[in-house]
N, C-alpha and C. Protein backbone atom coordinates (compact mmCIF):
# COMPACT_ATOMS: atom_id res chain seq x y z
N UNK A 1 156.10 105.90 152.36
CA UNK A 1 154.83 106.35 152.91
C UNK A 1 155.03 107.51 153.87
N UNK A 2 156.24 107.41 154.19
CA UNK A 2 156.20 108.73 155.32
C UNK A 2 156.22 109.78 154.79
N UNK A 3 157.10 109.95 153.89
CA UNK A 3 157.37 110.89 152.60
C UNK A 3 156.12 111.54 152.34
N UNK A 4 154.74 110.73 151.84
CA UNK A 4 153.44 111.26 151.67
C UNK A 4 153.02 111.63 152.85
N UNK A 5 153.09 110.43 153.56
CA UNK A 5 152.40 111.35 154.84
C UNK A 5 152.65 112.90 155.32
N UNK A 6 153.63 113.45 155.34
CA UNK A 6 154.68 114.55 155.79
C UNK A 6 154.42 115.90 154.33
N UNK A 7 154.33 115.01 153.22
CA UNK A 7 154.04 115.93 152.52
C UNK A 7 152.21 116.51 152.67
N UNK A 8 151.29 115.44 152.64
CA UNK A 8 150.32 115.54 152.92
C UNK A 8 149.77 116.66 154.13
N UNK A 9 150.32 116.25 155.01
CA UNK A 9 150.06 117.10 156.70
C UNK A 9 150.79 118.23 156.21
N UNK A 10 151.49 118.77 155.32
CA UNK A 10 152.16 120.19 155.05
C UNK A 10 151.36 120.95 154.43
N UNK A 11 150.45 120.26 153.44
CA UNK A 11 149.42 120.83 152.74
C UNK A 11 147.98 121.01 153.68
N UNK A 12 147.85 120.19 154.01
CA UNK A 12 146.21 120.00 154.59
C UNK A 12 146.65 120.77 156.20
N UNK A 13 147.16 120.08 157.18
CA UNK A 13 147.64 120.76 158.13
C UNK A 13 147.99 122.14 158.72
N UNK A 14 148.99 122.45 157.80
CA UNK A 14 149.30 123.57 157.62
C UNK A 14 149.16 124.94 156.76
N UNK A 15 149.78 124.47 155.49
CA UNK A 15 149.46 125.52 154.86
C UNK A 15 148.03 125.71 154.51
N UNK A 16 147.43 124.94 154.13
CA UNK A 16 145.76 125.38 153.54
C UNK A 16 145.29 126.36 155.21
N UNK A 17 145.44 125.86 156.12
CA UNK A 17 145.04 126.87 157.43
C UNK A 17 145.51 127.89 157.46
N UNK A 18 146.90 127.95 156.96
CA UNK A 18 147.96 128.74 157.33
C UNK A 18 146.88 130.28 156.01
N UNK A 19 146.60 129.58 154.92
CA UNK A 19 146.53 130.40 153.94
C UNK A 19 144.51 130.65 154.63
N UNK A 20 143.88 130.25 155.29
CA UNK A 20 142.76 130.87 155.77
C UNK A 20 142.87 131.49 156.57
N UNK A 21 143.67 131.57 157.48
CA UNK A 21 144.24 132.55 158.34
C UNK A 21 144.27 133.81 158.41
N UNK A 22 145.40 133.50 156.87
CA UNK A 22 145.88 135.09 156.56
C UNK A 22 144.90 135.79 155.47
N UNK A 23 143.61 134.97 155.29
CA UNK A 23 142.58 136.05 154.90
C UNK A 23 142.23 137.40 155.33
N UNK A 24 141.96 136.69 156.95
CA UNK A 24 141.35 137.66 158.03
C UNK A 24 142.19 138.60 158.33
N UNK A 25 143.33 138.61 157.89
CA UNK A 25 144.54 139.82 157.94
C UNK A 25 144.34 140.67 157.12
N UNK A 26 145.29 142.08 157.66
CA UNK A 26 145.30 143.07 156.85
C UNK A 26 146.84 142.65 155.61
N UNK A 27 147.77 142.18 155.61
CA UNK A 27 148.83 141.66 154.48
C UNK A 27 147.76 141.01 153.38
N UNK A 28 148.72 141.18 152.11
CA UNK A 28 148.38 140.18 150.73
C UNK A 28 148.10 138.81 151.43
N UNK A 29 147.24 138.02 151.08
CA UNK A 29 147.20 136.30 151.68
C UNK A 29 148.25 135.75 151.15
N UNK A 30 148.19 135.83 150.02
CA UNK A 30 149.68 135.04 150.06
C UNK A 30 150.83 135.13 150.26
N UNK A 31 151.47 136.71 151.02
CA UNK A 31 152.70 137.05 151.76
C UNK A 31 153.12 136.15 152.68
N UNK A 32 152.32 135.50 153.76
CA UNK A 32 152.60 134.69 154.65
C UNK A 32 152.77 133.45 154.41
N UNK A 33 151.88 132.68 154.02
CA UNK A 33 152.06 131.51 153.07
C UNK A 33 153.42 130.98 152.47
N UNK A 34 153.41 132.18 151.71
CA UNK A 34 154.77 132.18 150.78
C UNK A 34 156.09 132.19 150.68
N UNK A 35 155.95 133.00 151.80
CA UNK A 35 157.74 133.80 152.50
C UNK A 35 157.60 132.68 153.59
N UNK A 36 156.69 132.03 154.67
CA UNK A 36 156.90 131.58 155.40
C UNK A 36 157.78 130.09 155.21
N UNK A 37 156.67 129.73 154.14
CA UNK A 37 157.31 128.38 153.57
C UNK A 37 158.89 128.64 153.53
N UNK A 38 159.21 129.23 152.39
CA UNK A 38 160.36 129.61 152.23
C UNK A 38 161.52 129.71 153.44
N UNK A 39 160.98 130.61 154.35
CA UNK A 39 161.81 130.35 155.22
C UNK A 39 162.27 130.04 156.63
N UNK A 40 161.15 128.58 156.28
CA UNK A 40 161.54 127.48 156.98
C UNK A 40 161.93 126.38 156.05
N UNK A 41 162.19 126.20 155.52
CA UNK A 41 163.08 125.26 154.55
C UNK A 41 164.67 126.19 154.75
N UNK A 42 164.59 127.67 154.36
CA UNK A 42 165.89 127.80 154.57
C UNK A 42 166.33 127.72 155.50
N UNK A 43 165.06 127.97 156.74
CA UNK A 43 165.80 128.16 158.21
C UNK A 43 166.19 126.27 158.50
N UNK A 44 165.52 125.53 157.58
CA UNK A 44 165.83 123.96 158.40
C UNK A 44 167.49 123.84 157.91
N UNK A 45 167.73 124.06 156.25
CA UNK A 45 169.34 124.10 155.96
C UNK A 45 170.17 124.73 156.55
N UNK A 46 169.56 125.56 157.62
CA UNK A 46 170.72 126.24 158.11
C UNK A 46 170.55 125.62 159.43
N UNK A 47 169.73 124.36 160.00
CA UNK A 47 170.12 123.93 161.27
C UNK A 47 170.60 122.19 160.79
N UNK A 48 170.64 122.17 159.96
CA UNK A 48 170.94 120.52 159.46
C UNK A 48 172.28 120.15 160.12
N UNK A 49 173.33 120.96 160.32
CA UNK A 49 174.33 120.34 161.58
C UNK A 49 174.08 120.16 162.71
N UNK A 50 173.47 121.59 163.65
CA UNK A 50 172.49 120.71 164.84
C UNK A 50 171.87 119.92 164.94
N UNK A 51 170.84 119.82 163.63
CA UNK A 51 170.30 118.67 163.56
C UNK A 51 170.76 117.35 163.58
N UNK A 52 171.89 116.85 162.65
CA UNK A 52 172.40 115.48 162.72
C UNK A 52 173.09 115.44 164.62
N UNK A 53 173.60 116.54 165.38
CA UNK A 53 174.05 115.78 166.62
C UNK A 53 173.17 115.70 167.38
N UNK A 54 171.74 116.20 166.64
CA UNK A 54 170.16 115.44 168.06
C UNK A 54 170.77 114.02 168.29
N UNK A 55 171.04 113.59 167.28
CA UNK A 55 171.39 111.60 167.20
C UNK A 55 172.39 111.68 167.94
N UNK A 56 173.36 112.26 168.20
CA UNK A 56 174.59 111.69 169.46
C UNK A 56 175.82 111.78 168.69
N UNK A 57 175.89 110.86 167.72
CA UNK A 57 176.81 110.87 166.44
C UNK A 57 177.04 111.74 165.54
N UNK A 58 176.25 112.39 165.03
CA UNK A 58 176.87 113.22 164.09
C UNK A 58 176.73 112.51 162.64
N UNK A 59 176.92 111.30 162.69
CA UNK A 59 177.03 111.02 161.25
C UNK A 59 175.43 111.26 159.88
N UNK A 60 176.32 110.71 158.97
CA UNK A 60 175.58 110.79 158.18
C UNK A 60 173.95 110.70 158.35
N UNK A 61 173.90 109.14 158.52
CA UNK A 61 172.57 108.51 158.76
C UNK A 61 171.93 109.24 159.90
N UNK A 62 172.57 109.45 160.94
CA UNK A 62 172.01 110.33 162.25
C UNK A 62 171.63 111.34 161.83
N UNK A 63 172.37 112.55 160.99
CA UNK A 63 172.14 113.99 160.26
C UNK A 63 170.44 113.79 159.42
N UNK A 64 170.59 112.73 158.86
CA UNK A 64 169.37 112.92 158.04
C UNK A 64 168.01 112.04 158.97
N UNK A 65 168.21 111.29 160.04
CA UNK A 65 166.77 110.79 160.97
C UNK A 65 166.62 112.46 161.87
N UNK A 66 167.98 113.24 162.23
CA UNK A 66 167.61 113.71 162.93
C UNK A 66 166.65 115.13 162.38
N UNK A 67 167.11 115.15 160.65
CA UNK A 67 166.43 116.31 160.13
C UNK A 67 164.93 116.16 159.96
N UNK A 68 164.79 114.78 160.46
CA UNK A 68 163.40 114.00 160.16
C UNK A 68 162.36 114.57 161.57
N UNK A 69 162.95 114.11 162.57
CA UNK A 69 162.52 114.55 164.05
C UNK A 69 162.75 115.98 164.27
N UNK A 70 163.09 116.35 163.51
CA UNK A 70 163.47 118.39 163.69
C UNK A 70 161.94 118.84 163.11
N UNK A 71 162.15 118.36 161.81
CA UNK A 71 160.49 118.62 161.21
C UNK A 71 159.00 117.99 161.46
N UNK A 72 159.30 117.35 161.57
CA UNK A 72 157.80 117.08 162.39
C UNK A 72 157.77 117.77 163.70
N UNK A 73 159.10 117.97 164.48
CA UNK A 73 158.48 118.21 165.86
C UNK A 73 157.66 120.13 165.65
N UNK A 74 158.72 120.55 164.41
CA UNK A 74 158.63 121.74 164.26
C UNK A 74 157.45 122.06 163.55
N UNK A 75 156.65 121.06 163.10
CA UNK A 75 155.34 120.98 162.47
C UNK A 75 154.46 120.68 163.85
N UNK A 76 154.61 120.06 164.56
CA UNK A 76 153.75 120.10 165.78
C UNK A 76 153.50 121.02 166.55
N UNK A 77 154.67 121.83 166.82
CA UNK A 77 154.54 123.38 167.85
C UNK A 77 153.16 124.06 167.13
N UNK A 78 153.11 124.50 165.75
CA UNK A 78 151.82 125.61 165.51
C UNK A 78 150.55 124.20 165.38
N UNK A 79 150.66 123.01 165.60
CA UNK A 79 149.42 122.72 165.65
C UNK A 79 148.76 122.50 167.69
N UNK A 80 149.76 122.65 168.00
CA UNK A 80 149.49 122.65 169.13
C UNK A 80 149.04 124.11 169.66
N UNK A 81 149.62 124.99 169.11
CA UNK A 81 148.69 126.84 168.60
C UNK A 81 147.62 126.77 168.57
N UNK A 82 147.12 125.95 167.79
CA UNK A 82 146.02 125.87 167.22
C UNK A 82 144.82 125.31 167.67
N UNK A 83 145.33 124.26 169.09
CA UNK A 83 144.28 123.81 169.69
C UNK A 83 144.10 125.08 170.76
N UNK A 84 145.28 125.57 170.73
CA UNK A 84 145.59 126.41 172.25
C UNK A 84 145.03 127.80 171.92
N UNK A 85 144.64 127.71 170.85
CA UNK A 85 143.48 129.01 170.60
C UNK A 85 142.45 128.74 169.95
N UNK A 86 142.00 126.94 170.31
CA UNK A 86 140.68 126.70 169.85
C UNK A 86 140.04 126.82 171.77
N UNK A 87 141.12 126.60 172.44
CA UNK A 87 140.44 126.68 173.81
C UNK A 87 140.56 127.78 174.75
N UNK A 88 141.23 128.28 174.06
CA UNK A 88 140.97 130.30 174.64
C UNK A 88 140.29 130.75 174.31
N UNK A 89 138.81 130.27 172.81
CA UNK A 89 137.78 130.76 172.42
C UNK A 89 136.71 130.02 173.33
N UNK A 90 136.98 128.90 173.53
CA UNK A 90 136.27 128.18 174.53
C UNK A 90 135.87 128.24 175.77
N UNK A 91 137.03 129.50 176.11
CA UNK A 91 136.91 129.88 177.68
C UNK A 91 136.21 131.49 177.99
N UNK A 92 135.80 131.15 176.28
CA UNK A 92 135.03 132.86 176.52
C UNK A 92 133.23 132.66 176.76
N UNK A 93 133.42 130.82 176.83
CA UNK A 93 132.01 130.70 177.10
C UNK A 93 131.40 130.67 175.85
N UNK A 94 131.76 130.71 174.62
CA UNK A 94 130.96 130.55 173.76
C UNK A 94 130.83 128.61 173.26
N UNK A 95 129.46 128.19 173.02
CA UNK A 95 129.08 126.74 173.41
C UNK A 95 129.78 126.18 172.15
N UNK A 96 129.54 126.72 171.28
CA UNK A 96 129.93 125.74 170.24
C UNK A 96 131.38 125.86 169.74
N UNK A 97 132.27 127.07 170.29
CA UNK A 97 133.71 126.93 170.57
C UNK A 97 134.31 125.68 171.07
N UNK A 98 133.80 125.47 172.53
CA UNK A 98 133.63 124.11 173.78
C UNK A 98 133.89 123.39 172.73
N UNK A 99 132.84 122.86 171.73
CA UNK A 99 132.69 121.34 170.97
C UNK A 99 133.93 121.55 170.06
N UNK A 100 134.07 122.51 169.42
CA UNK A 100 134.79 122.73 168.31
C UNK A 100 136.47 122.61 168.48
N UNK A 101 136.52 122.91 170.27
CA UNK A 101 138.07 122.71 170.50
C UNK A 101 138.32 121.54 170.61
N UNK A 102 137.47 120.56 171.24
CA UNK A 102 137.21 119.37 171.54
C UNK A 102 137.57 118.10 170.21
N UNK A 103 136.70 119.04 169.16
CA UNK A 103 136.70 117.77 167.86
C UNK A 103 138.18 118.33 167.85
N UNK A 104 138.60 119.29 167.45
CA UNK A 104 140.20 119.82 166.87
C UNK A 104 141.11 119.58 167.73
N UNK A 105 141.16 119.12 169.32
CA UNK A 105 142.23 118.42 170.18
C UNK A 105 142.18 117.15 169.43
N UNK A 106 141.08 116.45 169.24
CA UNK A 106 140.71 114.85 169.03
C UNK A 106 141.38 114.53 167.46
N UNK A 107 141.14 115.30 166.59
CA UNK A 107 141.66 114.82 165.35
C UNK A 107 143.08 114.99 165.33
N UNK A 108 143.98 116.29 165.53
CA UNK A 108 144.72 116.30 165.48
C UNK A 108 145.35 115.06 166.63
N UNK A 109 145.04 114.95 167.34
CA UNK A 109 145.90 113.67 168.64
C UNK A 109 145.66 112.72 167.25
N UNK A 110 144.78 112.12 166.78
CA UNK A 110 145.00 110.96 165.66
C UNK A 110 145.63 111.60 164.68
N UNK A 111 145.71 112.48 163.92
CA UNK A 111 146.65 113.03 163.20
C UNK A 111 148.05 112.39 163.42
N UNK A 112 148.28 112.43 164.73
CA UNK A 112 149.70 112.58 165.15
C UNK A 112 150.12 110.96 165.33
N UNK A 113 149.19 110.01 164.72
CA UNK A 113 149.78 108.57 164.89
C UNK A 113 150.62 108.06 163.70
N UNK A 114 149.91 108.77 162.70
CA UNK A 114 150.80 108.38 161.18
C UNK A 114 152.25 109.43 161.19
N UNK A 115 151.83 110.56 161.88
CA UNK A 115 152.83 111.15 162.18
C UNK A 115 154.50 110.76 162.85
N UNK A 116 153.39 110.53 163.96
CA UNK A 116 154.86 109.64 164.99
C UNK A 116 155.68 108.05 164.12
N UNK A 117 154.66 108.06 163.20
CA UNK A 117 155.39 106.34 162.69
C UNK A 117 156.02 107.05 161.58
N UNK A 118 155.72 108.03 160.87
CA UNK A 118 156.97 108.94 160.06
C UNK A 118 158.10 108.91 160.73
N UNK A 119 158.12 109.26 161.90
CA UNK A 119 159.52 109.43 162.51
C UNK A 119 159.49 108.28 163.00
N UNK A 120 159.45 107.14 163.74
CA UNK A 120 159.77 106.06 164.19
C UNK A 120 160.20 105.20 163.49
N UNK A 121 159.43 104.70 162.45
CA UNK A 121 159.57 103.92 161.28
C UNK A 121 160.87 103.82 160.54
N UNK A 122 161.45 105.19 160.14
CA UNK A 122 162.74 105.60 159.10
C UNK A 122 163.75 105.23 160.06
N UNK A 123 163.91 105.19 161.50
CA UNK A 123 164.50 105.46 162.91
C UNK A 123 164.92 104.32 162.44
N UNK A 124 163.79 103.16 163.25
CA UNK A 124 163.81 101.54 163.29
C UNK A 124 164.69 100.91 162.33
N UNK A 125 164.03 101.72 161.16
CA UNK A 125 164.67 101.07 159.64
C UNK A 125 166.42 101.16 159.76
N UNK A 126 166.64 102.10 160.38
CA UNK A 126 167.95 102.67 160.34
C UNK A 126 168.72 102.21 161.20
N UNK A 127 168.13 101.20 161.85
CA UNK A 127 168.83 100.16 162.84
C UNK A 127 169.11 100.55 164.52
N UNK A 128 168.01 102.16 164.66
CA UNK A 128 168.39 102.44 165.90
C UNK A 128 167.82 101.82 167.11
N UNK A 129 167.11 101.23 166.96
CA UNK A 129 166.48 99.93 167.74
C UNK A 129 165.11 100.43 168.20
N UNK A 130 163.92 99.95 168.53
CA UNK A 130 162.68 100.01 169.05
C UNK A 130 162.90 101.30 169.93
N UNK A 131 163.37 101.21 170.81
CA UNK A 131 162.56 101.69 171.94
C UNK A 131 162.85 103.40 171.61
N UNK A 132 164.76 102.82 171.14
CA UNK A 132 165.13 104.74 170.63
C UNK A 132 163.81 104.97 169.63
N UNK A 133 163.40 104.36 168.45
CA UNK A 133 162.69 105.08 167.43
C UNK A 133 161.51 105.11 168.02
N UNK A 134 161.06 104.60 169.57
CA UNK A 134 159.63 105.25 169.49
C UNK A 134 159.69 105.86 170.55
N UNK A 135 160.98 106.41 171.41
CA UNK A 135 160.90 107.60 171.75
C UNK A 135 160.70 108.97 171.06
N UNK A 136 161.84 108.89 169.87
CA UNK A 136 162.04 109.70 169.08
C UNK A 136 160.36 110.06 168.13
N UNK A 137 159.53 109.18 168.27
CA UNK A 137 158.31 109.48 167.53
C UNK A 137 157.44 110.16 168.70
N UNK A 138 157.69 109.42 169.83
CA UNK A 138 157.10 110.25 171.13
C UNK A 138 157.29 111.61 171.00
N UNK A 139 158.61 112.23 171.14
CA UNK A 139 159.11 112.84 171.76
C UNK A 139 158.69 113.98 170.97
N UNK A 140 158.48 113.62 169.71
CA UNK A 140 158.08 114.70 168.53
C UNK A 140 156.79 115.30 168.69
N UNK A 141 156.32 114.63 169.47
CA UNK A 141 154.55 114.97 169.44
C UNK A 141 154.80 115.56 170.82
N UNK A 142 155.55 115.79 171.88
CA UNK A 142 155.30 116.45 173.29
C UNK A 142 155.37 117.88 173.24
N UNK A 143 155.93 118.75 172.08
CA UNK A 143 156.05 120.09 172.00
C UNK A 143 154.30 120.54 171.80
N UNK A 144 153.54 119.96 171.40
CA UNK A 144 152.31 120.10 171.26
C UNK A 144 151.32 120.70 172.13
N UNK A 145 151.50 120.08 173.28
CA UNK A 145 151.12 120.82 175.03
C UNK A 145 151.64 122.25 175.20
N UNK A 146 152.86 122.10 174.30
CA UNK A 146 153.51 123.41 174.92
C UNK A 146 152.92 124.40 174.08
N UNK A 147 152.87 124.49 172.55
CA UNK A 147 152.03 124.79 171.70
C UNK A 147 151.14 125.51 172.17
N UNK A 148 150.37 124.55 172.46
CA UNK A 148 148.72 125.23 173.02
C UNK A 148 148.99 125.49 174.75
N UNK A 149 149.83 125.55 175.34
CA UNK A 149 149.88 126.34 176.60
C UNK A 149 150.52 127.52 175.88
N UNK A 150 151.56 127.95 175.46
CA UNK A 150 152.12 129.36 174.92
C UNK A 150 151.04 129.98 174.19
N UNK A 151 150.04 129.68 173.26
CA UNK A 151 149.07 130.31 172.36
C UNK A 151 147.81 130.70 173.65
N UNK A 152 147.49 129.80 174.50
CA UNK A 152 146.56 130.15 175.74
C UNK A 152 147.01 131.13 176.52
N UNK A 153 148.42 130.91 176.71
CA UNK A 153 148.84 132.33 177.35
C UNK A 153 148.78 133.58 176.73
N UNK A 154 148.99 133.57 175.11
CA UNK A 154 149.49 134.73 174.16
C UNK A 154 148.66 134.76 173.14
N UNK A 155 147.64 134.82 173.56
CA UNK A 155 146.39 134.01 172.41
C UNK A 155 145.83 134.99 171.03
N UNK A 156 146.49 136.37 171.40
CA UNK A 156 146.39 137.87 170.72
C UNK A 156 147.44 137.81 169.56
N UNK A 157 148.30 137.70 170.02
CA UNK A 157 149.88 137.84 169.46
C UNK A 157 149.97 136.35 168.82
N UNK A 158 149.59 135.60 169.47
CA UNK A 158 150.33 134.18 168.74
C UNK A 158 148.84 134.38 167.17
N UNK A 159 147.98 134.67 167.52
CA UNK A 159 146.43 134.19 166.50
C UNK A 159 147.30 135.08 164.76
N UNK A 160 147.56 135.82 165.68
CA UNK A 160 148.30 137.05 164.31
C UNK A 160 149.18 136.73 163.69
N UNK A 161 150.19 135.94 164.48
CA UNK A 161 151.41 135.28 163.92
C UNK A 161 151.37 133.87 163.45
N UNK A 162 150.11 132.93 164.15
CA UNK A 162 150.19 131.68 163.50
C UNK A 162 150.31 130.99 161.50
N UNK A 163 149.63 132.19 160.72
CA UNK A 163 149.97 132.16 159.38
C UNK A 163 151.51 131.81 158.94
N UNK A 164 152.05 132.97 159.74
CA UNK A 164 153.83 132.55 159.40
C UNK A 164 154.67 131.23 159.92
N UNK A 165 153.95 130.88 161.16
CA UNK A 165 154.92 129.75 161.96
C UNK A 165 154.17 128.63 161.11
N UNK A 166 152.83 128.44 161.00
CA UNK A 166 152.59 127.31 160.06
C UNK A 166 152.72 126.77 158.81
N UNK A 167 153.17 128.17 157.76
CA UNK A 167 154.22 127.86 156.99
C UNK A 167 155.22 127.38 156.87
N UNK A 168 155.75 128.25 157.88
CA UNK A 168 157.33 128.37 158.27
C UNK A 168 157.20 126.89 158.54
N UNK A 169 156.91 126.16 159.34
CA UNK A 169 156.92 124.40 159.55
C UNK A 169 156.73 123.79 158.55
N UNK A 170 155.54 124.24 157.51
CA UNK A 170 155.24 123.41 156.38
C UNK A 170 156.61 123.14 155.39
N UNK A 171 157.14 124.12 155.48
CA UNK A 171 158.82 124.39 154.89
C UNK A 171 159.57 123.58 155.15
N UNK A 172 159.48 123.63 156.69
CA UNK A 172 160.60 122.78 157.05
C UNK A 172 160.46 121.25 156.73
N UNK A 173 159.01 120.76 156.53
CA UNK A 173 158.44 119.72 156.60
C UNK A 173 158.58 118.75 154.98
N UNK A 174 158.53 120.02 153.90
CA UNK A 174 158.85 119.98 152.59
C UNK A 174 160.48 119.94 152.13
N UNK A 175 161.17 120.39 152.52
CA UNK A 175 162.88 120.59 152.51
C UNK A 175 162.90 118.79 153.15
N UNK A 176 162.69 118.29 153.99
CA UNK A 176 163.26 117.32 154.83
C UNK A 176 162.77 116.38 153.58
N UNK A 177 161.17 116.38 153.67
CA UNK A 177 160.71 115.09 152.24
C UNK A 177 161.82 115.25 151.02
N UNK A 178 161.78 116.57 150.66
CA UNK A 178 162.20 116.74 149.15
C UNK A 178 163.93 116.29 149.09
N UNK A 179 164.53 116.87 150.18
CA UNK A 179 166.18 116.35 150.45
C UNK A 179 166.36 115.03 150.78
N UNK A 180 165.62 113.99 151.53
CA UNK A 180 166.00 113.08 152.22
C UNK A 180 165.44 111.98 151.89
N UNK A 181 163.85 111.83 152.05
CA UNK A 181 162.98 111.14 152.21
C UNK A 181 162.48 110.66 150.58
N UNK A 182 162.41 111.43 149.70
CA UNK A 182 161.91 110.74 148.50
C UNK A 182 163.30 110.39 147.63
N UNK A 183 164.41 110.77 147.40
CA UNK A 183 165.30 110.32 147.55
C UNK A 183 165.82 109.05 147.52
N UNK A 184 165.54 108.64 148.76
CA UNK A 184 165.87 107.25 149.60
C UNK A 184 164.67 106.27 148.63
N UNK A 185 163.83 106.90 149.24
CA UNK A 185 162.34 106.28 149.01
C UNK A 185 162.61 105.75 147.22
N UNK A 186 163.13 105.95 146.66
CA UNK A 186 162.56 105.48 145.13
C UNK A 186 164.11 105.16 144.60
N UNK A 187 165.26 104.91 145.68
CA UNK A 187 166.70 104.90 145.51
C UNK A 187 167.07 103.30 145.19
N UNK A 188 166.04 102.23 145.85
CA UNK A 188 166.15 101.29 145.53
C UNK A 188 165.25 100.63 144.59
N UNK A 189 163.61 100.73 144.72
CA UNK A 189 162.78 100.48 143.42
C UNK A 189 162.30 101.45 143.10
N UNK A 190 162.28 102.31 141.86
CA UNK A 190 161.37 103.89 141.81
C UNK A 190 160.02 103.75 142.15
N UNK A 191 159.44 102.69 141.01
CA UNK A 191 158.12 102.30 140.88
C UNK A 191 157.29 101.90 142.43
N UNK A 192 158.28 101.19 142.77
CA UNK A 192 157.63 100.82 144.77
C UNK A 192 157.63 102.03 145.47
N UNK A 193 158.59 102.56 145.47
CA UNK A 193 159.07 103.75 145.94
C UNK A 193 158.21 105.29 145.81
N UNK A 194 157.59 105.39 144.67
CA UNK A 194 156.87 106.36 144.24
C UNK A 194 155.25 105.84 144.49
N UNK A 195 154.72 104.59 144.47
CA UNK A 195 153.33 104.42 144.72
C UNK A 195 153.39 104.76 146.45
N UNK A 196 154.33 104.26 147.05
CA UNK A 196 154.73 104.18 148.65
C UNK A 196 154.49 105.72 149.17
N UNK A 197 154.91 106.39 148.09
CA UNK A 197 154.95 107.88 148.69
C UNK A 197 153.41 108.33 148.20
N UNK A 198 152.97 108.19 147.08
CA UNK A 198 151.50 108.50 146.97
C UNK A 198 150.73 107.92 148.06
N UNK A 199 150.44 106.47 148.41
CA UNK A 199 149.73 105.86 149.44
C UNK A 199 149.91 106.34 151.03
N UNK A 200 151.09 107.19 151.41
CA UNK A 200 151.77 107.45 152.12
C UNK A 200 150.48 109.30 152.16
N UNK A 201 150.19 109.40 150.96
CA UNK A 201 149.94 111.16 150.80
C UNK A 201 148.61 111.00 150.61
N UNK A 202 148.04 109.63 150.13
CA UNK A 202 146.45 110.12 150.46
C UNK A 202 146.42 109.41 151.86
N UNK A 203 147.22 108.45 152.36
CA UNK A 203 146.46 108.63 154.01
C UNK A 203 146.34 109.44 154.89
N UNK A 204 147.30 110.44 154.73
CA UNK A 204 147.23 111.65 155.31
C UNK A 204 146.45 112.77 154.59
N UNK A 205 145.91 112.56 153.64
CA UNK A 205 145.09 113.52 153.07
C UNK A 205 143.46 112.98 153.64
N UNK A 206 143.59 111.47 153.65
CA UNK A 206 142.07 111.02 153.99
C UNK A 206 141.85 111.24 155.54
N UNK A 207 142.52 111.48 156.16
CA UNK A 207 142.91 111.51 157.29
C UNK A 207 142.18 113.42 157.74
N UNK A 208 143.39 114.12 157.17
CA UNK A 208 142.96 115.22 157.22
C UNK A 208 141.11 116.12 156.76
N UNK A 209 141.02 115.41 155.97
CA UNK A 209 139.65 115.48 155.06
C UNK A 209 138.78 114.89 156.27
N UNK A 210 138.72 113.59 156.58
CA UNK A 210 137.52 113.24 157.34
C UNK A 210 137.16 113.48 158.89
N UNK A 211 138.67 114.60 159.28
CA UNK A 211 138.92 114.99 160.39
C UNK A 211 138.12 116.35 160.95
């Protein structure tokens, strides 16, 4: 289920925004989209050794929870953009900005519960005990503040660039499912394993949709 979930929030989350975005630009729409994805998946293979010593160890099992908590957290920074220049439109006094940053802080914060149990969940499973795996689900969602404080500060420059970084995450977010997570997921029953990841991809799709 996390697997869907993660794939889900890459599509709906990210890229579908990512690709309305780059309407309002002067580039092809799908330059950003495209290349971005791309390379953040390459940019995540090329941090997958940093990544496994987030865990302390190094090992195996650590390498792949920690490529888990790399991507989501790195999927959280541009949604936290995103509130952080729903409320720099908000501060221009326009009324229905106000409401609009308001619903888009609120969904995304629930967004981020199926989220955090993506990363907690695989953690737990992996025997690192409670409290580590729901730091580690915490901890993924705190870049988010920072998000939307850097985009409030840079609200010109970041609005122009958010197409690429929300790719660029969706990438990273797709490389981690596609290497790790479905994998595992269908390694012991396919059939359990593959409905788990669908049920996993419309809750985060129903999620996103009624948000």
């Amino acid at each position: 289920m996390a697997a869907g979930i993660m794939l889900a929030a890459s599509v709906w989350s990210l890229l579908l925004p990512a690709i309305e975005r780059a309407e309002a630009g002067t580039l092809p729409v799908w330059l950003a989209p495209a290349v971005g994805l791309v390379l953040g998946a390459v940019g995540l293979l090329r941090l997958e050794e940093a990544a496994g010593r987030l865990m302390h160890t190094g090992s195996k099992e650590d390498g792949r929870m920690g490529r888990v908590v790399l991507a989501v957290t790195l999927h959280n920074l541009p949604e936290g953009m995103v509130v952080g220049l729903a409320a720099a439109l908000a501060l221009q006094g326009e009324p229905e900005a106000v409401s609009g940053a308001l619903a888009l802080a609120l969904g995304i914060g629930l967004q981020n519960i199926p989220e955090g149990a993506a990363v907690s969940l695989p953690l737990a499973q992996a025997g690192q005990g409670r409290r580590k795996a729901f730091c580690a689900g915490a901890a993924s969602g705190l870049v988010e503040p920072l998000g939307a404080l850097l985009a409030l500060a840079l609200a010109g420059w970041v609005s122009a660039a958010l197409p690429w970084l929300m790719s660029a995450a969706a990438g990273c977010m797709v490389c981690v499912t596609a290497q790790e997570m479905i994998p595992e997921a269908v390694e012991q029953d396919e059939p359990a394993g593959v409905i788990s990841v669908v049920l996993g991809f419309a809750l985060m799709m129903a999620l996103d949709i009624a948000l």
